[in-house]
Protein backbone atom coordinates (compact mmCIF):
# COMPACT_ATOMS: atom_id res chain seq x y z
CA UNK A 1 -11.09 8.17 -17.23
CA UNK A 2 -11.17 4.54 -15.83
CA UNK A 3 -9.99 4.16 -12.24
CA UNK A 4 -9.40 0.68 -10.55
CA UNK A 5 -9.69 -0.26 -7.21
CA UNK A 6 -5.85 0.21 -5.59
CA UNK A 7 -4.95 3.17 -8.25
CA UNK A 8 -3.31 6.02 -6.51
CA UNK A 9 -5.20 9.21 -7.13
CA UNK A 10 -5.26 13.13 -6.70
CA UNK A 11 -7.66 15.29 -5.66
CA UNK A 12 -8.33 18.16 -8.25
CA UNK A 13 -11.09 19.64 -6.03
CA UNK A 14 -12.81 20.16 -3.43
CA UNK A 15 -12.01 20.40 0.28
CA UNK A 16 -9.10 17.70 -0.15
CA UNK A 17 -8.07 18.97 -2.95
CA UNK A 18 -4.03 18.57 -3.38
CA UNK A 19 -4.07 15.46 -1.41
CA UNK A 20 -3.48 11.78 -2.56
CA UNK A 21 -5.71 8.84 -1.96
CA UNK A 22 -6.40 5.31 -2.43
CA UNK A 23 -8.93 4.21 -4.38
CA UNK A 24 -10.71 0.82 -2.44
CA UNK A 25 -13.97 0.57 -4.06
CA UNK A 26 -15.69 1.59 -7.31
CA UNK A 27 -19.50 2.68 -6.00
CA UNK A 28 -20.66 3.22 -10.21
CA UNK A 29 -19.71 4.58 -12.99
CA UNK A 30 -19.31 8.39 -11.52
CA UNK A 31 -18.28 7.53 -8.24
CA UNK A 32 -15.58 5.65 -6.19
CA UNK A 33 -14.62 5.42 -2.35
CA UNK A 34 -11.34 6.95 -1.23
CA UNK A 35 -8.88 6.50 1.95
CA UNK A 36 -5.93 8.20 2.87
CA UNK A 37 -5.71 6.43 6.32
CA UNK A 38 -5.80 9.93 7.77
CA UNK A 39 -8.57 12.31 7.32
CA UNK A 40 -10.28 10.16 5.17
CA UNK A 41 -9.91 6.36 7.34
CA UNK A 42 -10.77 2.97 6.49
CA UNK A 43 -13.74 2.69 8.35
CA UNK A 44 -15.25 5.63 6.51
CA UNK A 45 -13.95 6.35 2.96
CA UNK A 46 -15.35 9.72 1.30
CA UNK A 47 -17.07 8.84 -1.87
CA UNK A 48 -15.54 10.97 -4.84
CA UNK A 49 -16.76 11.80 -8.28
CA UNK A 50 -14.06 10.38 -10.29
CA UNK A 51 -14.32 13.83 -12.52
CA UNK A 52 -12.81 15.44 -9.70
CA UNK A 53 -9.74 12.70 -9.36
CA UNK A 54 -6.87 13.26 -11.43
CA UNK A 55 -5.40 8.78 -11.92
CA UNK A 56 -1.48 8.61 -11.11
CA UNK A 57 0.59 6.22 -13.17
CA UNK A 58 0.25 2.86 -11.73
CA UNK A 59 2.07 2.62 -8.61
CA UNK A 60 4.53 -0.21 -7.56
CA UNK A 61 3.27 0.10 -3.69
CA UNK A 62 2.48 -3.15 -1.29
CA UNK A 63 -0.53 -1.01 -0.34
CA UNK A 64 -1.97 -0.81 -3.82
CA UNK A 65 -1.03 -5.05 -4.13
CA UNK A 66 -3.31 -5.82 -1.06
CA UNK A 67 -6.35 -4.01 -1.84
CA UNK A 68 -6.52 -5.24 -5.37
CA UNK A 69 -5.81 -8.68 -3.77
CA UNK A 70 -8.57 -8.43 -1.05
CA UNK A 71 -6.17 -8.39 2.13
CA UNK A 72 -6.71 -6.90 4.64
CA UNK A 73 -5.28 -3.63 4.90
CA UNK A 74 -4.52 -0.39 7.84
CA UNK A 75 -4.88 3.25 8.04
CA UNK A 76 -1.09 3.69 9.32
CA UNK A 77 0.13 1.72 6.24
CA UNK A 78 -1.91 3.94 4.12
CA UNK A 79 -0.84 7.17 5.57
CA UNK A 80 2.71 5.74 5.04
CA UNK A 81 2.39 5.01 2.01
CA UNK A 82 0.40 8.14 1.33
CA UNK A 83 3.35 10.58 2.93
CA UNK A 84 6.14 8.82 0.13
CA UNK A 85 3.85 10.18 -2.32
CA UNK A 86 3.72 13.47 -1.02
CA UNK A 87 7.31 14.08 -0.80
């Protein structure tokens, strides 16, 4: 599976699992960093095997715009966006 930075995700396991992230940087080929602007904040992003992440189709979200542009970006927009998902 081939994630991008600013693709949506799911969590298939672990402790988060059930949850939805943000992908904001690719670490290698197995790994990527995460934020949900919640548990998981900006300033420290869990770093996920990408076995465990489960891609959503592409979403149309100002959130997922910025970090693939490089702007700068905030936890309570994330968790915003984040909650939409969710419900």
């Amino acid at each position: 599976m081939e994630l991008h930075v600013g693709d949506v995700v799911y969590s298939r396991a672990g402790r988060d699992q059930g949850r939805y992230f943000l992908v904001i940087e690719l670490v290698d080929e197995q790994y990527v960093l995460i934020t949900d602007g919640k548990l998981r904040r900006l300033e420290a992003p869990k770093r996920k095997k990408v076995k465990h992440l489960k891609a959503l189709p592409p979403q149309d979200l100002r959130i997922c715009e910025k970090v693939r542009n490089g702007e700068k970006l905030t936890n309570s927009e994330i968790r915003r966006e984040m909650a939409s998902l969710s419900e």
